[in-house]
Protein backbone atom coordinates (compact mmCIF):
# COMPACT_ATOMS: atom_id res chain seq x y z
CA UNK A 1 52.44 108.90 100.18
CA UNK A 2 51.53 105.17 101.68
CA UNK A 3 52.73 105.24 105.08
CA UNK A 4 52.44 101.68 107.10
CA UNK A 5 53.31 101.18 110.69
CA UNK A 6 55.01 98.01 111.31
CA UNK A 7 55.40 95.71 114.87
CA UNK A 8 58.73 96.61 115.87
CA UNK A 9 61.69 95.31 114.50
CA UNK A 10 64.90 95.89 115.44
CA UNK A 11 66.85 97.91 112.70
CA UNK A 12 70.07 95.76 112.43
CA UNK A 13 67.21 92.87 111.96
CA UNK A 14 65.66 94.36 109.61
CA UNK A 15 68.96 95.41 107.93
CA UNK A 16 69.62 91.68 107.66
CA UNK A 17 65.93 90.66 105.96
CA UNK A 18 67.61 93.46 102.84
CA UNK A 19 71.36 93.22 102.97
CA UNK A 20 71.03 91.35 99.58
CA UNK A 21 69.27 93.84 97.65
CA UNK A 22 70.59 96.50 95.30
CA UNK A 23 72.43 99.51 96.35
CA UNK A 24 71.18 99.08 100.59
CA UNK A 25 71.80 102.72 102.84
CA UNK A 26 71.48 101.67 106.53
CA UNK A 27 71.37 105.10 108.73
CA UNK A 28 72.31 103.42 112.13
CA UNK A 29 71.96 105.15 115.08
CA UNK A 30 73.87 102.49 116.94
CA UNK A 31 74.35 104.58 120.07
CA UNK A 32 70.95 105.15 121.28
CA UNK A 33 70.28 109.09 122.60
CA UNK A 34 66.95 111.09 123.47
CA UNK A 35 68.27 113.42 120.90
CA UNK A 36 71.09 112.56 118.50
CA UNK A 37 70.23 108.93 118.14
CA UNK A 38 66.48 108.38 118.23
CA UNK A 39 66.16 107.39 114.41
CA UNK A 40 67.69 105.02 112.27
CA UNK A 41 66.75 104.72 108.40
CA UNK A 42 67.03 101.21 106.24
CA UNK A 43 66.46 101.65 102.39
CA UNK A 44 67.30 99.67 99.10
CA UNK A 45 66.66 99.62 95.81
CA UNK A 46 66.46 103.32 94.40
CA UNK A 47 64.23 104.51 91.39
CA UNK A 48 67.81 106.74 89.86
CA UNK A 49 70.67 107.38 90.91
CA UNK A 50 72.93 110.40 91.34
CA UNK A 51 77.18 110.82 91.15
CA UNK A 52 79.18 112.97 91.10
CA UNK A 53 82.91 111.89 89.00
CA UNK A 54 85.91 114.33 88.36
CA UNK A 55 83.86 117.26 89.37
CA UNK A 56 80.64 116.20 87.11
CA UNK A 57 77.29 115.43 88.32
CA UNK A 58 75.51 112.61 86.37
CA UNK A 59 72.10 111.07 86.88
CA UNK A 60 71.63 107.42 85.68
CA UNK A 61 74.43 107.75 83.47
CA UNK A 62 73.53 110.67 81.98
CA UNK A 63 76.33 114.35 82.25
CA UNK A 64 74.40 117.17 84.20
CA UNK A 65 77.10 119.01 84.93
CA UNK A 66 77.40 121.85 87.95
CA UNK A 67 77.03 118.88 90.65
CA UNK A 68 75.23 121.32 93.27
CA UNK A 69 72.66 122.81 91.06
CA UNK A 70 71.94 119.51 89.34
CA UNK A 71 71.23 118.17 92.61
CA UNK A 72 68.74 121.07 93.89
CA UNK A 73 67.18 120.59 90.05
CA UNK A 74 66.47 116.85 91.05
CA UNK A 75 65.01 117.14 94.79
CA UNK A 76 62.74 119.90 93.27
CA UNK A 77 61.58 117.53 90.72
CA UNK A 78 60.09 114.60 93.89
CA UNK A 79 59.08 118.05 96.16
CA UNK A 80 56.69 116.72 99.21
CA UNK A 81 55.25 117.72 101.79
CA UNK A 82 56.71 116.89 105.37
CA UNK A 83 54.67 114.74 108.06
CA UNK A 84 55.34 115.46 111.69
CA UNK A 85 54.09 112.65 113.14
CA UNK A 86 56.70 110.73 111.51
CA UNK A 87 60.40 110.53 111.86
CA UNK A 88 62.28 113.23 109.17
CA UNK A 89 63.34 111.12 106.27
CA UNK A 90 60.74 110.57 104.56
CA UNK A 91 61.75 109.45 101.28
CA UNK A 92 64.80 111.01 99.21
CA UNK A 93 68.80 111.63 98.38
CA UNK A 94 70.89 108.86 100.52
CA UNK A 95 74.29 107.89 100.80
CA UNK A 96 77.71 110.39 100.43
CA UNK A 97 79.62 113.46 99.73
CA UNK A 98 83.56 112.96 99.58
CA UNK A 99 85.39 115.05 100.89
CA UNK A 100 87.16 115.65 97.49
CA UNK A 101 83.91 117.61 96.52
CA UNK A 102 85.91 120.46 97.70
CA UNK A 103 87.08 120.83 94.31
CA UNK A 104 83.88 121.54 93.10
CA UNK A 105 83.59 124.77 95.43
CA UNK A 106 87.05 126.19 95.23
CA UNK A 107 90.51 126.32 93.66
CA UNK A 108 92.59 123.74 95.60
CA UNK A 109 95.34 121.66 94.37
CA UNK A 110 94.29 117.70 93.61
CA UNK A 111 95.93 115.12 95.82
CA UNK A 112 99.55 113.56 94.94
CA UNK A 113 98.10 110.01 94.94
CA UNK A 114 93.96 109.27 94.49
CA UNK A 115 93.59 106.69 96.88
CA UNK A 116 90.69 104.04 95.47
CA UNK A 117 89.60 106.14 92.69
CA UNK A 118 86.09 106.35 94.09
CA UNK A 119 83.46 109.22 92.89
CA UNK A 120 83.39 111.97 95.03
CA UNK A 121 79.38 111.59 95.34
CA UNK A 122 76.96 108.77 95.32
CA UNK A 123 73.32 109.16 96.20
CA UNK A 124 70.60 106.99 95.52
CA UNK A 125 67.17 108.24 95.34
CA UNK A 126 64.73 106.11 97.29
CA UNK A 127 60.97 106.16 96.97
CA UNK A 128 60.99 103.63 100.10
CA UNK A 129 62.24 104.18 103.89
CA UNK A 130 61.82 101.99 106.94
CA UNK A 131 62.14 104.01 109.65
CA UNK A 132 62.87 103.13 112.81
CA UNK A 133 62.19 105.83 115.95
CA UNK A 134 64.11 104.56 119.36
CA UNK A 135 62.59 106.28 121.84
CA UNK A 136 58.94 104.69 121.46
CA UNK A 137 60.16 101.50 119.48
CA UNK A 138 58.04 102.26 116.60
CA UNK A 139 58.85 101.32 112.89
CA UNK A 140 57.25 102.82 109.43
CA UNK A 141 57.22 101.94 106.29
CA UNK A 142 57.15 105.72 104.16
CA UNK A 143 56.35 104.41 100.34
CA UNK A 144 56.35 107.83 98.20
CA UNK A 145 55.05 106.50 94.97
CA UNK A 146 57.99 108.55 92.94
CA UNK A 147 59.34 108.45 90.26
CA UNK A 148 55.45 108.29 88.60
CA UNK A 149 54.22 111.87 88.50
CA UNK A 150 50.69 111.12 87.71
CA UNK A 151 48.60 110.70 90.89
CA UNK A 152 46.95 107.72 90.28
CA UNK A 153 49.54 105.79 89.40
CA UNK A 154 51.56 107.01 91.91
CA UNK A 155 49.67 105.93 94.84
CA UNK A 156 49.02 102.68 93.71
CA UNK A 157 53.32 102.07 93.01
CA UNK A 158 53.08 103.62 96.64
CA UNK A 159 50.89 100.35 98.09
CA UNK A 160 52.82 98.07 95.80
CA UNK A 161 56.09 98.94 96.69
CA UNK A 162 55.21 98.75 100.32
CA UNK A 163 53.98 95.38 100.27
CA UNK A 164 57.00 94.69 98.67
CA UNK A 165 59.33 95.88 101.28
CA UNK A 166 57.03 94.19 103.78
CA UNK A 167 57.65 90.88 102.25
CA UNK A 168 61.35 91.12 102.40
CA UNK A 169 61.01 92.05 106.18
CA UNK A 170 59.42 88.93 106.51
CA UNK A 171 61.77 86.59 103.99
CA UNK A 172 64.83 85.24 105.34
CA UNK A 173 67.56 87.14 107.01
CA UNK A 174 71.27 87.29 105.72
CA UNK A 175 72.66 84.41 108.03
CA UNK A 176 74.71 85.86 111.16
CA UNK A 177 78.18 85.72 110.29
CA UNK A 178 81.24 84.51 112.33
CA UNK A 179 84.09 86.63 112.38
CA UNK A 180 84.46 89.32 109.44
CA UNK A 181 87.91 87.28 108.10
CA UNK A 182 91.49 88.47 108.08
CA UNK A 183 93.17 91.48 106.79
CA UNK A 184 96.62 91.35 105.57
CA UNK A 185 99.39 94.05 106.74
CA UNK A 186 98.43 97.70 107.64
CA UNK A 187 100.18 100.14 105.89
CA UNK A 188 100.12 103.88 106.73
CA UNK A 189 100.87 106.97 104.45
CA UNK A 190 103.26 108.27 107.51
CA UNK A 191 105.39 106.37 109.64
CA UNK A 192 105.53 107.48 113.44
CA UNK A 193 108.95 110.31 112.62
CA UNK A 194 107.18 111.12 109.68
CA UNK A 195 104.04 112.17 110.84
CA UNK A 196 105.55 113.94 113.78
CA UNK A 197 107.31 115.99 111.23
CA UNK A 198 103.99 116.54 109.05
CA UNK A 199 102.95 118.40 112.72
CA UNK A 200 106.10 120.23 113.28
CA UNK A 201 105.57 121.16 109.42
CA UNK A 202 102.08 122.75 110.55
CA UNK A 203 103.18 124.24 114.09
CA UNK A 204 105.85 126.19 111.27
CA UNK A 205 103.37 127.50 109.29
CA UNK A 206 100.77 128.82 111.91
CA UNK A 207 103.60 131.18 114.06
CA UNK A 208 104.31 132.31 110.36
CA UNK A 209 100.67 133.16 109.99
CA UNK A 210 99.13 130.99 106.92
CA UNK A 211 96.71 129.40 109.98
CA UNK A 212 95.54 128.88 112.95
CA UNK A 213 94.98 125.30 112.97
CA UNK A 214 95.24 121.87 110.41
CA UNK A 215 93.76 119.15 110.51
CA UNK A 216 96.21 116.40 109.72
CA UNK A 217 95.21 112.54 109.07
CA UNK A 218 97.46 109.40 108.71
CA UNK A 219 95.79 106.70 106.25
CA UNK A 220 95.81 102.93 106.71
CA UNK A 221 95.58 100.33 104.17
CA UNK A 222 95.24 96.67 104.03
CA UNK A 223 94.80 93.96 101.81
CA UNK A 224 91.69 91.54 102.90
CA UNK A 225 91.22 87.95 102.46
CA UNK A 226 89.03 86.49 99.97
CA UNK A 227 86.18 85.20 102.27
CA UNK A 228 86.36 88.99 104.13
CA UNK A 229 82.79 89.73 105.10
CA UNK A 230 82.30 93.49 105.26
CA UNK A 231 78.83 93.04 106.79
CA UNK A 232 80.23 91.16 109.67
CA UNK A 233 82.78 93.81 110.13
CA UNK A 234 79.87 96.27 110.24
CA UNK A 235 78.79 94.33 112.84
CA UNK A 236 81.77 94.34 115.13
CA UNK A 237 82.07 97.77 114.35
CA UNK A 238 78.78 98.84 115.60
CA UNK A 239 79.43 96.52 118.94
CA UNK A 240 82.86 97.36 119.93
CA UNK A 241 82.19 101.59 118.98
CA UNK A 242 78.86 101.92 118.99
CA UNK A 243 78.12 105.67 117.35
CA UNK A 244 75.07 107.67 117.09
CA UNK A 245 75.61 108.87 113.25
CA UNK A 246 77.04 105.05 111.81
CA UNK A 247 76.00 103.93 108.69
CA UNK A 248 76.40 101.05 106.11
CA UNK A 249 76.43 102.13 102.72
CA UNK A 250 76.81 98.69 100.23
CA UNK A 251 76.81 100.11 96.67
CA UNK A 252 78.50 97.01 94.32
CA UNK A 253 81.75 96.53 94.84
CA UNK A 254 82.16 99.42 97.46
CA UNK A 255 80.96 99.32 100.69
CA UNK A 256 81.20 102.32 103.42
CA UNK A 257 81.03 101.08 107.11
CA UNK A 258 81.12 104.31 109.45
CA UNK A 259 80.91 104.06 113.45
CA UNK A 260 81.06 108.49 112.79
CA UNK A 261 79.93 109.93 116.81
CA UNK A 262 79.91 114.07 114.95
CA UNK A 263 77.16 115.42 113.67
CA UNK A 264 77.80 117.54 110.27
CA UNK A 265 74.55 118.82 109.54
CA UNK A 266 70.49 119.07 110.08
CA UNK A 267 68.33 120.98 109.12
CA UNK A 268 64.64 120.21 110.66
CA UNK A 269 62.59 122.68 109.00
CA UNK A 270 64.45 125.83 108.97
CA UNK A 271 66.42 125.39 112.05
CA UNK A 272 70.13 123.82 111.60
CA UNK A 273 72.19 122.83 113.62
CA UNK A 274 75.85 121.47 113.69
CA UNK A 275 77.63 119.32 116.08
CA UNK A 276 81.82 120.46 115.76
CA UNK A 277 84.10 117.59 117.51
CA UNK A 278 87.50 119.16 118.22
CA UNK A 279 89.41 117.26 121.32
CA UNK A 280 90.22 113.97 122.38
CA UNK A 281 91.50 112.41 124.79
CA UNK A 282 92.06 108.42 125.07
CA UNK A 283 89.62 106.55 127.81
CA UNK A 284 91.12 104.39 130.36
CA UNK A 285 89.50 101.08 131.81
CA UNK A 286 90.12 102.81 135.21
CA UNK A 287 87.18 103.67 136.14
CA UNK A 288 89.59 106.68 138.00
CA UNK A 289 91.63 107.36 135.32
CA UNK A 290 89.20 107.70 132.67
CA UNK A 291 87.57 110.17 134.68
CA UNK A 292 91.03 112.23 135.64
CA UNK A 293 91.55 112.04 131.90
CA UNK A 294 88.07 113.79 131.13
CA UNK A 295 88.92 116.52 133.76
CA UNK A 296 91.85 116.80 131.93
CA UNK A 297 90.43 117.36 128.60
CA UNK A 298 88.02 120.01 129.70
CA UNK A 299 90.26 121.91 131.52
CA UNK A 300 92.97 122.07 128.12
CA UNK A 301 93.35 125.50 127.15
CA UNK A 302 94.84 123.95 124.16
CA UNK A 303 91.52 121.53 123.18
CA UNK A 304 89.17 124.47 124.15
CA UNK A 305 91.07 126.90 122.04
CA UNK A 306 90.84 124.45 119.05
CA UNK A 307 87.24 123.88 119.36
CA UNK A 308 86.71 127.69 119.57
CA UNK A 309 88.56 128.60 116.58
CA UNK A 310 86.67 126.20 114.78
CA UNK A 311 83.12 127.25 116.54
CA UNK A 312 84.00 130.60 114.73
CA UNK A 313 84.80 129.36 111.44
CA UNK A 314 81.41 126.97 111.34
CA UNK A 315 78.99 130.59 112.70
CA UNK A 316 80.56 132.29 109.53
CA UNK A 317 79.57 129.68 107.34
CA UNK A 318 76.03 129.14 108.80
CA UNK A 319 75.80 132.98 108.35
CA UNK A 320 75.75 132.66 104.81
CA UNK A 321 72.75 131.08 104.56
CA UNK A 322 71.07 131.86 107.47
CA UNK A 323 68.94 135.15 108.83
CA UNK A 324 70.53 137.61 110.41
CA UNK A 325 71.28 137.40 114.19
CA UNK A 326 70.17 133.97 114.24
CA UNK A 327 73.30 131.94 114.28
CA UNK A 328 74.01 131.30 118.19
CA UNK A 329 76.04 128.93 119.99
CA UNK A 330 73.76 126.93 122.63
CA UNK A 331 77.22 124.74 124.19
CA UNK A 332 80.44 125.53 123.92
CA UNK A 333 83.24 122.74 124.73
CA UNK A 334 80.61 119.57 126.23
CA UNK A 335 82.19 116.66 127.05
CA UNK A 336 80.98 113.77 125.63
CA UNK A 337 81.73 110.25 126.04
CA UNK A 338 82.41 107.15 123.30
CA UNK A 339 83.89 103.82 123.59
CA UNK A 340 87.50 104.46 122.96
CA UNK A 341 87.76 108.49 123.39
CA UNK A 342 86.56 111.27 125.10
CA UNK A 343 85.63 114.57 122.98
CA UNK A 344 84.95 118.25 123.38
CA UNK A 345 81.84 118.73 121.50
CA UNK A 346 80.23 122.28 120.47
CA UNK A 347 76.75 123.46 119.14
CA UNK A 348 76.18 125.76 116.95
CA UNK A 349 72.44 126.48 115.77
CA UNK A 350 70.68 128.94 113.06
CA UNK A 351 67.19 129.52 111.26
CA UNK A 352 67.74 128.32 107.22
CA UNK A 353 67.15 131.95 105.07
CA UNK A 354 63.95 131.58 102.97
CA UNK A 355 65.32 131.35 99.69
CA UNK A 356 67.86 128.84 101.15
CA UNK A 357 67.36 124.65 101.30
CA UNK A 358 69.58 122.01 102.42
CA UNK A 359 71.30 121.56 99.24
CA UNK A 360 72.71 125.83 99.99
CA UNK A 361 73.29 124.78 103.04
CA UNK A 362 75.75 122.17 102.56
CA UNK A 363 77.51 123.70 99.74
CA UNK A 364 77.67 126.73 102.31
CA UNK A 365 79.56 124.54 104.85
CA UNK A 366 81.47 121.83 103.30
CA UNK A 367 83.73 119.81 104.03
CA UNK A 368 83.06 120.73 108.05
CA UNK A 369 85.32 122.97 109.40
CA UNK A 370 86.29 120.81 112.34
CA UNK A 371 87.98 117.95 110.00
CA UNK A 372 89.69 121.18 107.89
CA UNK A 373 90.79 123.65 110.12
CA UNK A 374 90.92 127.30 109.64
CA UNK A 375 90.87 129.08 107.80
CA UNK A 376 89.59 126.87 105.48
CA UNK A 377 90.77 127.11 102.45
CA UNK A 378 94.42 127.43 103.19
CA UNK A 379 94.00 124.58 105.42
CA UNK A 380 92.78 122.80 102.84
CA UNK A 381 95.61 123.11 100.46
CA UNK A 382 98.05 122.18 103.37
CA UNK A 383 96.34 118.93 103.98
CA UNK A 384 96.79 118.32 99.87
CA UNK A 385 100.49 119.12 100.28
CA UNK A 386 101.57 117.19 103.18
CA UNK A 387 98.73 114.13 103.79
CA UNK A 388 99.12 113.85 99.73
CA UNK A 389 96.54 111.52 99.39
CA UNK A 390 92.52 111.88 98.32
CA UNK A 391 90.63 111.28 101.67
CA UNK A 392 87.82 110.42 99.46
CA UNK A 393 84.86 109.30 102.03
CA UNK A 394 86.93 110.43 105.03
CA UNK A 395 85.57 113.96 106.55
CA UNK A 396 83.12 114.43 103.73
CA UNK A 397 79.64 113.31 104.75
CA UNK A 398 77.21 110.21 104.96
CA UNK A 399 73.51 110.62 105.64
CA UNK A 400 70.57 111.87 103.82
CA UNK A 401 68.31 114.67 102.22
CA UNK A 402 64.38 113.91 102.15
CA UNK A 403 62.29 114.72 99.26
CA UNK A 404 60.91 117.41 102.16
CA UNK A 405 63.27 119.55 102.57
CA UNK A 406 64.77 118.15 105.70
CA UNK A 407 68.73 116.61 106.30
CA UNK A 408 70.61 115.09 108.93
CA UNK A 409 74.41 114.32 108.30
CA UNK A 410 77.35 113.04 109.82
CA UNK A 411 80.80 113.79 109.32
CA UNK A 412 82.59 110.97 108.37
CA UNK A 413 85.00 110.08 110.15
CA UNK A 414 85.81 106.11 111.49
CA UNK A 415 84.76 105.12 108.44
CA UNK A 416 86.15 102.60 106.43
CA UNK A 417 85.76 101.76 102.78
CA UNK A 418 85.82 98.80 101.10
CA UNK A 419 86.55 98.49 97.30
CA UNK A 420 87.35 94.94 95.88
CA UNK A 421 89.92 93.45 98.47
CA UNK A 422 90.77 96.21 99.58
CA UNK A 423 90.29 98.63 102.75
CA UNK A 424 91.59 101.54 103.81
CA UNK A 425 90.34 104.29 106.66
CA UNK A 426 92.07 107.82 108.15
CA UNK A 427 92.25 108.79 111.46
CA UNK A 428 93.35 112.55 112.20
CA UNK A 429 94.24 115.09 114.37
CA UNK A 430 93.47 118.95 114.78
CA UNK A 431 96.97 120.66 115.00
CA UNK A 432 97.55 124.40 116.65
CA UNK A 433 100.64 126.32 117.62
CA UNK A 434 100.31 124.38 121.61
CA UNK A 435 100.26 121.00 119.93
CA UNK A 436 103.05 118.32 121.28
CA UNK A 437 103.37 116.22 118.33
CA UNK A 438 104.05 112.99 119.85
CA UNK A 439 101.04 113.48 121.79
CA UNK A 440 99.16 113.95 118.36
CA UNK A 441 100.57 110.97 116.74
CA UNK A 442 99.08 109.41 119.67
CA UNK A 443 95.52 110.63 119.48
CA UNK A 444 95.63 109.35 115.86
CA UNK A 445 96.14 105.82 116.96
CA UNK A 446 93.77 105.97 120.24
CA UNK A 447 90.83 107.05 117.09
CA UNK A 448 91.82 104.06 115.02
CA UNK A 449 92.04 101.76 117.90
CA UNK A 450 88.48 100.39 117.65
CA UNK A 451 88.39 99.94 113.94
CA UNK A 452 91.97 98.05 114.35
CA UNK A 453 90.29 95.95 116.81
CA UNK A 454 87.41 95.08 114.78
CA UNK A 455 89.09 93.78 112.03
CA UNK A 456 91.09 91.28 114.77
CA UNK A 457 87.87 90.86 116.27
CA UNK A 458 87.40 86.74 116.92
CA UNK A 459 83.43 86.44 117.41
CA UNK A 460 80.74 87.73 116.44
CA UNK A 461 79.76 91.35 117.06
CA UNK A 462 75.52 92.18 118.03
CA UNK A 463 73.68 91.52 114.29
């Protein structure tokens, strides 16, 4: 490994110096925290790549089959050794898991309608990483050397791809953009009586026992404009709802823009740790009101019971894969704070088995129980049944697995895709036997509101 430490630069600069290059994964932690947004991760131009279609795994084109064991097969093959003096990813797996990839671990009905048609999986494997840590503004360039397997050869691809990436950091920047252009008419899958009726639908089935609690999202579409700039939207994005776990994924023709504030996944050695969102609340630009409404929120018995439930669900999953007794739950119901909404946010740590890795560990989890409800399964075949259309991106996960062992995730929710002209994003809301529907139809829109107001956004967001 070739590891060069750069003058800082900051990452949404940096992130303009590539945005032209093949198949770019910017890991933006846009909302800067001591803990859960210290490091950002800019990459481009990956040695293979890996996808997942229909339930099949490929790699450059070529079947593999079984998606989850083909993708432990291929992180064995680039093993390394971790460095702690530098930030986790380190070279690797980058970009996402769709939340259709529930297929691929149980028996669940397909969606009605498939939304864009996108593949339930694409990550690129990246030999290169500039990473970027927050708290001491310092910036690395990791060069790995793989795919070459000789030693030799692969440190000296190691130096030359670095000085490669440190010419592009110092060739000229995609220009800064105006506004990201217009989008045509947003359509949803549910109109206001009909989504009200998807939640009465749910409140029905949990007093007759099939769950304790849905998750249940409304989709918007639109139609974009032929001069629509998807990086500029990033940018306005990132400034109007800045988010520790965004990310901007531009892979061809589709590009992922994510402003995503929950924490799926990490695993840091062999201690994970998950970050369930469940409750929300609207802020208020009183500086009064906005802090009656967070009283408010952590004093619902209904929120708290919602993020309990699904506090339970994620310790059973983490206790498949992890030692025994070690699966504890640090905070329970924190309120945390974000642009547009105030959430209940849980914690919920564990120590990784020995004969597990991060690849285990997702399949062991996913999709995150928060964006599902419980119990899973079932809750997963009445999303099919009454959202009736593939969430794709939306709730699966965006971030990264390093070449050592280590991941860090986000679930992905505002997140938007972008495929040809057109764009669509969810925005969703957990649903118990307490829940007033209106009042969920409302937390819906109050999700979306920043994304809506991005794409009406008339200057310039921060990049």
């Amino acid at each position: 490994m070739h590891v060069r430490e750069l003058q800082w630069i900051e990452p949404v600069t940096a992130m303009r110096c590539l945005a032209h290059r093949p198949h770019l994964t910017f890991l933006d932690s846009a909302a800067r925290h001591e803990l859960l947004g210290r490091y950002s991760y800019l990459s481009c131009e990956p040695f293979s790549t890996y996808m997942v279609a229909d339930g099949q795994a490929s790699w450059n084109g070529e079947a593999l089959g079984d998606p989850w064991g083909a993708l432990r097969t291929l992180l064995a093959r680039y093993r390394q050794e971790h460095r702690p003096d530098l930030p986790p990813f380190q070279g690797g797996a980058a970009g996402f898991f769709g939340y259709d990839l529930n297929r691929t671990l149980e028996r669940l009905p397909a969606p009605a309608i498939s939304g864009q048609g996108l593949p339930q999986s694409i990550l690129h494997f990246y030999d290169v990483v500039i990473s970027f840590d927050h708290r001491d503004d310092r910036c690395w360039i990791v060069s790995t050397g793989w795919p070459e397997q000789d030693p030799a050869r692969r440190s000296e691809r190691a130096r030359r791809r670095a000085d490669e990436f440190v010419a592009l950091l110092a060739g000229p920047k995609t220009p800064r953009n105006g506004p990201p252009g217009t989008a045509g008419a947003w359509h949803s899958n549910f109109s206001r009586e009909g989504y009200i009726a998807a939640v009465r639908r749910v409140i029905d089935l949990i007093l007759a026992g099939d769950v304790f609690q849905a998750n249940i999202a409304q989709r918007f579409s639109a139609h974009l404009s032929k001069s629509f700039d998807a990086l500029a939207f990033y940018c306005q994005l990132r400034s109007l709802n800045p988010a520790p776990f965004a990310a901007l994924l531009r892979y061809g023709r589709l590009i992922i823009a994510s402003s995503s504030p929950e924490r799926f996944l990490k695993l840091d050695g062999r201690q994970v740790e998950t970050r369930p969102i469940k409750g929300t609340i609207a802020r208020s630009a009183d500086p009064r009101k906005d802090q009656r409404r967070a009283e408010l929120l952590v004093a619902s018995e209904k929120d708290r019971a919602e993020n309990t439930m699904i506090v339970d669900l994620l310790r059973n999953d983490l206790s498949r894969v992890c030692t025994p007794q070690s699966v504890e739950v640090p905070a329970l119901c924190d309120l945390e704070s974000y642009a547009s909404v105030h959430h209940l946010v849980s914690t919920v740590t564990g120590e990784l088995g020995e004969d597990q890795d991060a690849v285990t560990l997702l399949r062991a989890c996913f999709p995150g129980g928060s964006i599902t409800g419980a119990p899973k399964v079932r809750s997963m075949e009445i999303i099919a049944e009454i959202e009736r259309v593939a969430r794709e991106v939306y709730c699966g996960a965006i971030g990264f697995i390093g070449f050592n062992g280590y991941m860090d995730t986000n679930i992905a929710i505002r997140t938007v895709t972008f495929d040809n002209d057109l764009a669509m994003f969810h925005a969703g809301s957990g649903i118990t036997a307490m829940s007033d529907p209106e009042a969920e139809y409302q937390e819906t829109l109050a999700k979306a509101q920043r994304i809506f107001d991005a794409f009406r956004a008339e200057t310039s967001g921060a990049c």
